[in-house]
Protein backbone atom coordinates (compact mmCIF):
# COMPACT_ATOMS: atom_id res chain seq x y z
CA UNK A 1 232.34 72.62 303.58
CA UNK A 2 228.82 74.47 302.97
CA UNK A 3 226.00 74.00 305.30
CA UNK A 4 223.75 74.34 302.54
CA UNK A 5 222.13 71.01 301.80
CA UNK A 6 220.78 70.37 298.35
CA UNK A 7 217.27 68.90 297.10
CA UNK A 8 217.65 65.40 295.51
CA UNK A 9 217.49 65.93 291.59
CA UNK A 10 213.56 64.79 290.33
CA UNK A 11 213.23 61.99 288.14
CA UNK A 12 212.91 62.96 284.17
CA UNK A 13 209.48 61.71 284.13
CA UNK A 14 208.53 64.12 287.40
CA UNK A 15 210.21 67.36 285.19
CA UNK A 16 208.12 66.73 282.59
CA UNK A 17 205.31 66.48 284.77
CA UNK A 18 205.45 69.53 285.81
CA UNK A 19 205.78 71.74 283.00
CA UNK A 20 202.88 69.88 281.13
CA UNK A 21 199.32 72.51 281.65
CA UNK A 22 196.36 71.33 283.85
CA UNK A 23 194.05 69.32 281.51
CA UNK A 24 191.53 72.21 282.00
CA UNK A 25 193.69 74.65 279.63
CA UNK A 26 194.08 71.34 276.76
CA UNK A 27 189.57 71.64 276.34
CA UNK A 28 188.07 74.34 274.46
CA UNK A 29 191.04 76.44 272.62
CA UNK A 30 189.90 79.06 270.89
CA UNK A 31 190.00 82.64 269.93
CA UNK A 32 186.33 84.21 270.68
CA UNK A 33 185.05 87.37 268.83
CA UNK A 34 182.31 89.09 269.87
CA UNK A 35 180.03 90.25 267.33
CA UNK A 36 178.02 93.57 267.90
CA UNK A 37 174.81 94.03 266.38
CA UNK A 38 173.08 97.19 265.46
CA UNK A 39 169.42 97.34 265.63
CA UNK A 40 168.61 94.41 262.42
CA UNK A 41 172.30 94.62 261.58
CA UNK A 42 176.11 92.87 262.27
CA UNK A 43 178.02 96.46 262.72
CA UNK A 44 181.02 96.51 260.82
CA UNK A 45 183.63 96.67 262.62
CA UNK A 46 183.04 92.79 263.56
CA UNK A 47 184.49 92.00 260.37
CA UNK A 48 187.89 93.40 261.14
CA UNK A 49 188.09 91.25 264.82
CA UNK A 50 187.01 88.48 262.82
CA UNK A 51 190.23 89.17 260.60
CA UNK A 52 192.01 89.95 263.49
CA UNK A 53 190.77 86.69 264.89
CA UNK A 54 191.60 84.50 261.92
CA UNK A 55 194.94 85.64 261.91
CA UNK A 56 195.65 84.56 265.53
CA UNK A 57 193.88 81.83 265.38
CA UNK A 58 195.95 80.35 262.87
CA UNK A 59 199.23 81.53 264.60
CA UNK A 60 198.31 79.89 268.03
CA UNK A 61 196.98 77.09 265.89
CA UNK A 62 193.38 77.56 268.13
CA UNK A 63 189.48 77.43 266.33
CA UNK A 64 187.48 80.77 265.94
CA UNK A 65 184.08 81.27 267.29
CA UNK A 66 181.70 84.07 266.56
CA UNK A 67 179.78 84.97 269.95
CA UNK A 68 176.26 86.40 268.49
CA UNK A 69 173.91 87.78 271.17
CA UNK A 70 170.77 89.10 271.26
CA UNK A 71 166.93 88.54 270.99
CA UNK A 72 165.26 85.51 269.72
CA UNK A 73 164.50 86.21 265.98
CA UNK A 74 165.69 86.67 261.99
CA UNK A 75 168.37 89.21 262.31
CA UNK A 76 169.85 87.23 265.89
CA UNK A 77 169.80 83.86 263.88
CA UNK A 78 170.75 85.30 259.98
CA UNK A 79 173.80 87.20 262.14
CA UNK A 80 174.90 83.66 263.01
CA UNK A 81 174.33 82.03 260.32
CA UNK A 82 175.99 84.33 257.93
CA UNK A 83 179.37 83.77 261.00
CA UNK A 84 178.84 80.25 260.84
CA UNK A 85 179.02 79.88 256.65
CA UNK A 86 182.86 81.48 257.46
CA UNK A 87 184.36 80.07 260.71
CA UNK A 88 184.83 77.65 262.39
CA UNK A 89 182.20 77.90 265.72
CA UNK A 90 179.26 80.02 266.42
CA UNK A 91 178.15 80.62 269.93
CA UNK A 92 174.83 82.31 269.48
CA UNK A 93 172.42 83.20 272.48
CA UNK A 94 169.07 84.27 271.76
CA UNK A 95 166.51 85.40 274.23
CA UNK A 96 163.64 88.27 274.50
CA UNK A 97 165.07 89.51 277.72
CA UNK A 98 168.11 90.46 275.24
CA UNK A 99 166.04 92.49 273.11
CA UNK A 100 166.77 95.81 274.60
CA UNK A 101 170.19 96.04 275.61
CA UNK A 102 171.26 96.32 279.47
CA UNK A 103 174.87 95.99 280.70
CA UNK A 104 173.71 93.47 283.07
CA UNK A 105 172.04 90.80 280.76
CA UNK A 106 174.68 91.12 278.07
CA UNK A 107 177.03 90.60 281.14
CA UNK A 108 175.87 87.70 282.33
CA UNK A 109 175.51 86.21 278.70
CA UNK A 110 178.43 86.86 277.91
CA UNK A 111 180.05 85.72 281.17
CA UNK A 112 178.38 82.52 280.53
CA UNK A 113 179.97 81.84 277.47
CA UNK A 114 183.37 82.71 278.79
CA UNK A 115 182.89 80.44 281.86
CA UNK A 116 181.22 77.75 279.97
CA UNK A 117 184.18 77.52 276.86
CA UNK A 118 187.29 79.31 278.51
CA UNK A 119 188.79 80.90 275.21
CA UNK A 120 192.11 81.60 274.89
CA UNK A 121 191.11 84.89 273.88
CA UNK A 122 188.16 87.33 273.74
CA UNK A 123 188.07 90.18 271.23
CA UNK A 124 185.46 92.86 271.59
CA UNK A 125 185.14 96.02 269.60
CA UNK A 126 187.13 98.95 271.48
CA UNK A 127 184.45 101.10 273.76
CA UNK A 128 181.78 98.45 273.03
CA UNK A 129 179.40 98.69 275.28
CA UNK A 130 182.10 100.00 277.88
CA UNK A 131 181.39 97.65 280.35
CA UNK A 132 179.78 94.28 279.42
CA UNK A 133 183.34 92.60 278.49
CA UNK A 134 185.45 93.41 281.17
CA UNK A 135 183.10 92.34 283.30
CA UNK A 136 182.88 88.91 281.51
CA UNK A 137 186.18 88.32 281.12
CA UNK A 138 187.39 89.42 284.65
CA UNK A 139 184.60 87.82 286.31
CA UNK A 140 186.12 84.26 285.93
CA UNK A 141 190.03 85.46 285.51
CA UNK A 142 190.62 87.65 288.90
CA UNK A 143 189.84 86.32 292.16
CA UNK A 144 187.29 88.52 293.75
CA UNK A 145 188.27 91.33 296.30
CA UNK A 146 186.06 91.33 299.54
């Protein structure tokens, strides 16, 4: 005979239990895209994530949001507007201090949005801005390193 003793099988309802997600990843599900503006102007390569975004959206079955971000004026709120005719959610953040751009504000926008709506996803045009959305998206996803 083995010495090995044997955990007591969990009740059904206890299995299911546990493979059920923390209520925390049943909120917000969507897929975010960031939308990069040129000076007065959405560049176009946002129109290919937000393709890119529809398309997984509807495979994961999630909502879309545009993330618009920048100064507090027409081309900041037409940018959104012309998102929000299309999709599903716009995020939009407007303030002077975004005017000029500067990794750290962007950053911490950005970050913001992430923390605040925890999307599934978060596309961002390849080399934009090199290093405003990894620091948004790992700033809430890693633990920190001391």
């Amino acid at each position: 005979m083995s010495d090995v003793m044997r955990a007591p099988a969990l009740p059904a309802e206890r299995r299911a239990a546990k493979k059920a997600l923390p209520a925390r990843f049943n909120a917000d599900k969507h897929v975010c895209v960031f939308i990069e503006q040129e000076p007065g102007q959405v560049h176009p390569i946002s129109w290919k994530l937000m393709g890119a975004g529809r398309k997984l959206a509807e495979k994961r079955k999630l909502d879309l949001a545009a993330v618009v971000i920048g100064p507090e004026g027409e081309a900041t709120r037409s940018a959104a507007v012309e998102f929000f005719l299309r999709r599903d959610l716009v995020d939009l953040v407007a303030d002077n201090m975004l005017a000029d751009y500067r990794n750290q504000s962007y950053s911490m926008a950005l970050t913001d949005l992430v923390n605040t709506h925890k999307p599934e996803f978060l596309l961002c045009k390849p080399r934009s801005w090199a290093v405003m959305s990894p620091r948004a998206v790992t700033a809430f996803t890693r633990p920190r390193r001391r």
